[in-house]
C-alpha atoms as a PDB file:
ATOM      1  CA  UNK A   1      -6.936  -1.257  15.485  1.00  0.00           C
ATOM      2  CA  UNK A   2      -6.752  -4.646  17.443  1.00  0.00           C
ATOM      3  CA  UNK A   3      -6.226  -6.454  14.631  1.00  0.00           C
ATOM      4  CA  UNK A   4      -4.720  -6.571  11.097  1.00  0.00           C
ATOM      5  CA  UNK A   5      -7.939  -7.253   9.482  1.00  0.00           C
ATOM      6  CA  UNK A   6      -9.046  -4.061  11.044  1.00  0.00           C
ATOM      7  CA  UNK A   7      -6.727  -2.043  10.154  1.00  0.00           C
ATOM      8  CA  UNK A   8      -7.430  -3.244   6.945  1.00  0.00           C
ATOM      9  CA  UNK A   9     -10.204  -2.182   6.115  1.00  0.00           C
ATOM     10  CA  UNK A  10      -9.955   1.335   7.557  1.00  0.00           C
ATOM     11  CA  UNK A  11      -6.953   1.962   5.030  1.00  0.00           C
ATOM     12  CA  UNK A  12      -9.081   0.464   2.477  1.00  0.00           C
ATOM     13  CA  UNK A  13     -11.844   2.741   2.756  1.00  0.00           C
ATOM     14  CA  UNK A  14      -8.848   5.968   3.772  1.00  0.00           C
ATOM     15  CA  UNK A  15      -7.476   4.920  -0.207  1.00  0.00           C
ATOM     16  CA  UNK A  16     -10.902   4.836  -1.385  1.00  0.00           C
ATOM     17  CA  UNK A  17     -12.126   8.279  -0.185  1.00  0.00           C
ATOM     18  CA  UNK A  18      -8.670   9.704  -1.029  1.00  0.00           C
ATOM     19  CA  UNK A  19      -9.551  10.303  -4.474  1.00  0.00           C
ATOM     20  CA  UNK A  20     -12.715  11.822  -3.898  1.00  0.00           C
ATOM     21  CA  UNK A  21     -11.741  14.107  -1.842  1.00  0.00           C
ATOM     22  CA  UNK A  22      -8.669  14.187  -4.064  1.00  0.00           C
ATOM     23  CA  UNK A  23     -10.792  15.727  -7.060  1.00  0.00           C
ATOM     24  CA  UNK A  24     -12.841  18.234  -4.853  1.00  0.00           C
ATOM     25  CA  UNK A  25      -9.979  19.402  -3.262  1.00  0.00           C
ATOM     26  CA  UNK A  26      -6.738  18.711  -5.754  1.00  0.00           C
ATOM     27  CA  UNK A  27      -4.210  21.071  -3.666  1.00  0.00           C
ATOM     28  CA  UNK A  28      -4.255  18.972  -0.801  1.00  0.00           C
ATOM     29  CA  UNK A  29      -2.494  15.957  -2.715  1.00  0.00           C
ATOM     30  CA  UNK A  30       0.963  15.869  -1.233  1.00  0.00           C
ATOM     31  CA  UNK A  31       3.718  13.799  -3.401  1.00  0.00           C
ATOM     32  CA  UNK A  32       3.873  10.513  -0.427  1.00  0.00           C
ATOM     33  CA  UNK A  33       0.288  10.114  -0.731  1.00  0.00           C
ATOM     34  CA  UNK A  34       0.943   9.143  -4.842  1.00  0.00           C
ATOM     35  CA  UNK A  35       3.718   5.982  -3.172  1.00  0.00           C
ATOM     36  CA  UNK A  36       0.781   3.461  -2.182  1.00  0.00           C
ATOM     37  CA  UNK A  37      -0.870   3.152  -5.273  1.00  0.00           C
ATOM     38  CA  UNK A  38       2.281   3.137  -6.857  1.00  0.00           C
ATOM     39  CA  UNK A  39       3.608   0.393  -4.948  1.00  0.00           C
ATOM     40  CA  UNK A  40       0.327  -1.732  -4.934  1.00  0.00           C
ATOM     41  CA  UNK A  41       0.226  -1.172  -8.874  1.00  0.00           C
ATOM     42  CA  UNK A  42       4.076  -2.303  -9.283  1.00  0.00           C
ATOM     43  CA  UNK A  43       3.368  -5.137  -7.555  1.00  0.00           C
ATOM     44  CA  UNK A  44       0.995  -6.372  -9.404  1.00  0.00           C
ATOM     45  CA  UNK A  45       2.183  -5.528 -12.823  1.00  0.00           C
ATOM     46  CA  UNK A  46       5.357  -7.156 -11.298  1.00  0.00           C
ATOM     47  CA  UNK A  47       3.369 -10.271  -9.919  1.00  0.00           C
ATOM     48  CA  UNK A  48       1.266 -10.789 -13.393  1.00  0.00           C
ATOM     49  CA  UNK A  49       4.409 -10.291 -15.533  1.00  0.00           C
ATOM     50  CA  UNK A  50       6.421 -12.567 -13.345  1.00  0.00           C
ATOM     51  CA  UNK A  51       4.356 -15.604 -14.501  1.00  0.00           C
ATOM     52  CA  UNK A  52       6.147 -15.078 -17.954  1.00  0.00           C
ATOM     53  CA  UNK A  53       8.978 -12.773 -17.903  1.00  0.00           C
ATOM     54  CA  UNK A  54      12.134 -14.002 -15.159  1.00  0.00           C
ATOM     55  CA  UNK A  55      13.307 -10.830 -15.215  1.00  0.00           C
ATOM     56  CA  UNK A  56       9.878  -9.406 -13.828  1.00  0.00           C
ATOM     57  CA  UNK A  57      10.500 -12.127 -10.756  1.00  0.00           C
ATOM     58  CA  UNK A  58      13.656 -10.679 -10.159  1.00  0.00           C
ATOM     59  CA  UNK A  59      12.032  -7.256  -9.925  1.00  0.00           C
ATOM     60  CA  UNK A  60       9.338  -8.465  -8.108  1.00  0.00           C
ATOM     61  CA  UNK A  61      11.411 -10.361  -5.475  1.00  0.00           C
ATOM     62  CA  UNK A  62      13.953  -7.260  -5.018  1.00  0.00           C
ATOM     63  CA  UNK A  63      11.103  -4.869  -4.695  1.00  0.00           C
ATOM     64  CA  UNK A  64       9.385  -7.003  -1.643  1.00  0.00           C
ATOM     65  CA  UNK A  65      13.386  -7.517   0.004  1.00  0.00           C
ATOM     66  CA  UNK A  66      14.130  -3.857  -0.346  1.00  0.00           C
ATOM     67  CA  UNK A  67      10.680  -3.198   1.350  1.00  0.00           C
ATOM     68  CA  UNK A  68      10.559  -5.976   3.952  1.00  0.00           C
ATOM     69  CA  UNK A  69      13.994  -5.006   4.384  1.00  0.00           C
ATOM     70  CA  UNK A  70      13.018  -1.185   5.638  1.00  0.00           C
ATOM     71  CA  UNK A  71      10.210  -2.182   7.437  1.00  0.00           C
ATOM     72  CA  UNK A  72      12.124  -5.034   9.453  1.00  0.00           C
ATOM     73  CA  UNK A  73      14.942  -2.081  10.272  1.00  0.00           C
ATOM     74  CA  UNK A  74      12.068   0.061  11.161  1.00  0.00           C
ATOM     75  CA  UNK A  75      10.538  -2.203  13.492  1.00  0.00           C
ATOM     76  CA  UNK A  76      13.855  -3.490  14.927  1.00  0.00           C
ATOM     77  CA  UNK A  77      15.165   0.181  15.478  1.00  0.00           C
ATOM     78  CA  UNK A  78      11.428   0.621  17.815  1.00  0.00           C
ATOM     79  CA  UNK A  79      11.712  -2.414  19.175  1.00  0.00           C
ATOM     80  CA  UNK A  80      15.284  -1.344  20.973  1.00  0.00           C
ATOM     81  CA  UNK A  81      14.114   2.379  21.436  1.00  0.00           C
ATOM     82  CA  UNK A  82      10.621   0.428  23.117  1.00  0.00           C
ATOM     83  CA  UNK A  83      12.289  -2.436  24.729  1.00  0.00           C
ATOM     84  CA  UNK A  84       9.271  -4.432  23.160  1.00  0.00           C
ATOM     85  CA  UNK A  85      10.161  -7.304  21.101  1.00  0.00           C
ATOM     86  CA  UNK A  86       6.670  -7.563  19.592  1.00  0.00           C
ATOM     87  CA  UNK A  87       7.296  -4.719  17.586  1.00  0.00           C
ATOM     88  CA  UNK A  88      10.447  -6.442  15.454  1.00  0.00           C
ATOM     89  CA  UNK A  89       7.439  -8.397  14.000  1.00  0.00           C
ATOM     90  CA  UNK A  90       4.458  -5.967  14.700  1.00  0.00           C
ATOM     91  CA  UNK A  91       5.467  -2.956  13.005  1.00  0.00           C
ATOM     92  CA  UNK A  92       5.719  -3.923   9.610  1.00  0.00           C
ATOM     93  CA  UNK A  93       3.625  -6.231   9.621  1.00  0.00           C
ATOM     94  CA  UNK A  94       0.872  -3.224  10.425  1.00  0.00           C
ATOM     95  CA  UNK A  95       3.078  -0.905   8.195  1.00  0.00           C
ATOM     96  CA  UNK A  96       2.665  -3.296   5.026  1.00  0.00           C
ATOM     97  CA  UNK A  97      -0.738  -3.621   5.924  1.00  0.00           C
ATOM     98  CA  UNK A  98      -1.393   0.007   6.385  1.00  0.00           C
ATOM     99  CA  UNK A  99       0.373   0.782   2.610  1.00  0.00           C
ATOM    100  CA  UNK A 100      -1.131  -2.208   0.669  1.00  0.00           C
ATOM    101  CA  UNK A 101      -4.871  -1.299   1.645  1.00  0.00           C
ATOM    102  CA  UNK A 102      -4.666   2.194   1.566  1.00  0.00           C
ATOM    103  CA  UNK A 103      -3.203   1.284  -2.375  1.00  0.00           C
ATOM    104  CA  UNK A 104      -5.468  -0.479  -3.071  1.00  0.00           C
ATOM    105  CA  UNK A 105      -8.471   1.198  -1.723  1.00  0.00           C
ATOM    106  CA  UNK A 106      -6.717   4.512  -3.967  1.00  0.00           C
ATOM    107  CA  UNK A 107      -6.521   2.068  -6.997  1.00  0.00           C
ATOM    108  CA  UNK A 108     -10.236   0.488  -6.486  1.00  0.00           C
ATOM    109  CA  UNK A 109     -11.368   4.310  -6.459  1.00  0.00           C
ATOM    110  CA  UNK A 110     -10.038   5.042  -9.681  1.00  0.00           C
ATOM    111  CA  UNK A 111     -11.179   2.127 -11.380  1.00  0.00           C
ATOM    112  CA  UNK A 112     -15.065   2.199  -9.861  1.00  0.00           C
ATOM    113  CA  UNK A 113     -14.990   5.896 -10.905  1.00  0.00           C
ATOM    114  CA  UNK A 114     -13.821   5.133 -14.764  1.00  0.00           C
ATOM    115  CA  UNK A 115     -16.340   2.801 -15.073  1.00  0.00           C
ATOM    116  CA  UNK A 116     -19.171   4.744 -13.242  1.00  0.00           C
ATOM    117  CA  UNK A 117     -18.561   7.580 -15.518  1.00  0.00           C
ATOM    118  CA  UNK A 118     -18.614   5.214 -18.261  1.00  0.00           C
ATOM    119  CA  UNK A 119     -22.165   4.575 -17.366  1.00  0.00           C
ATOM    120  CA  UNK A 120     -23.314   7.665 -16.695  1.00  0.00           C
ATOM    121  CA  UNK A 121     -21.274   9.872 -19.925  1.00  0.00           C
END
């Protein structure tokens, strides 16, 4: 996509449809697809707690170094392979933006679909 708010949105609405196809077709989940949502819903447990609990910041700020950590060695590994210094920055920030939507979009799903069911059952 040409730009981040782009992408975005089409891993937004990639998470959201997930779990609807998810629940028509179940043996198509593969174990990766389950580490979005996951992270997205750490991170906010981990950013809510960390307003009271310091050891929640500590978990919260190791979890986003650990991550930002991979992606920068991701991008700076295809930034030598491309010769394209663009990509030392570019890559995770599309990468991060690419797992947070697509988490979130997943998450969104299962919340809109508890409460639509809570309506209609």
């Amino acid at each position: 996509r040409s730009t981040l708010g782009k992408l975005a949105s089409q891993y937004w609405r990639y998470g959201f449809w997930k779990l609807k196809m998810l629940k028509r077709y179940p043996h198509t989940l593969r174990w990766r697809q389950a580490l979005p949502p996951l992270f997205v819903l750490i991170l906010f447990a981990l950013l809510v707690l960390s307003l009271f609990i310091g050891l929640a910041r500590t978990l919260l700020a190791a979890q986003l170094i650990v991550y930002f950590s991979a992606l920068g060695l991701a991008g700076l590994k295809l930034a030598i392979e491309k010769r394209n210094g663009f990509l030392l920055i570019g890559l995770p920030f599309a990468i991060s933006t690419m797992h947070v939507s697509w988490g979130a979009g997943f998450l969104w799903s299962i919340l809109t679909s508890i409460f639509s069911a809570d309506k209609h059952g």
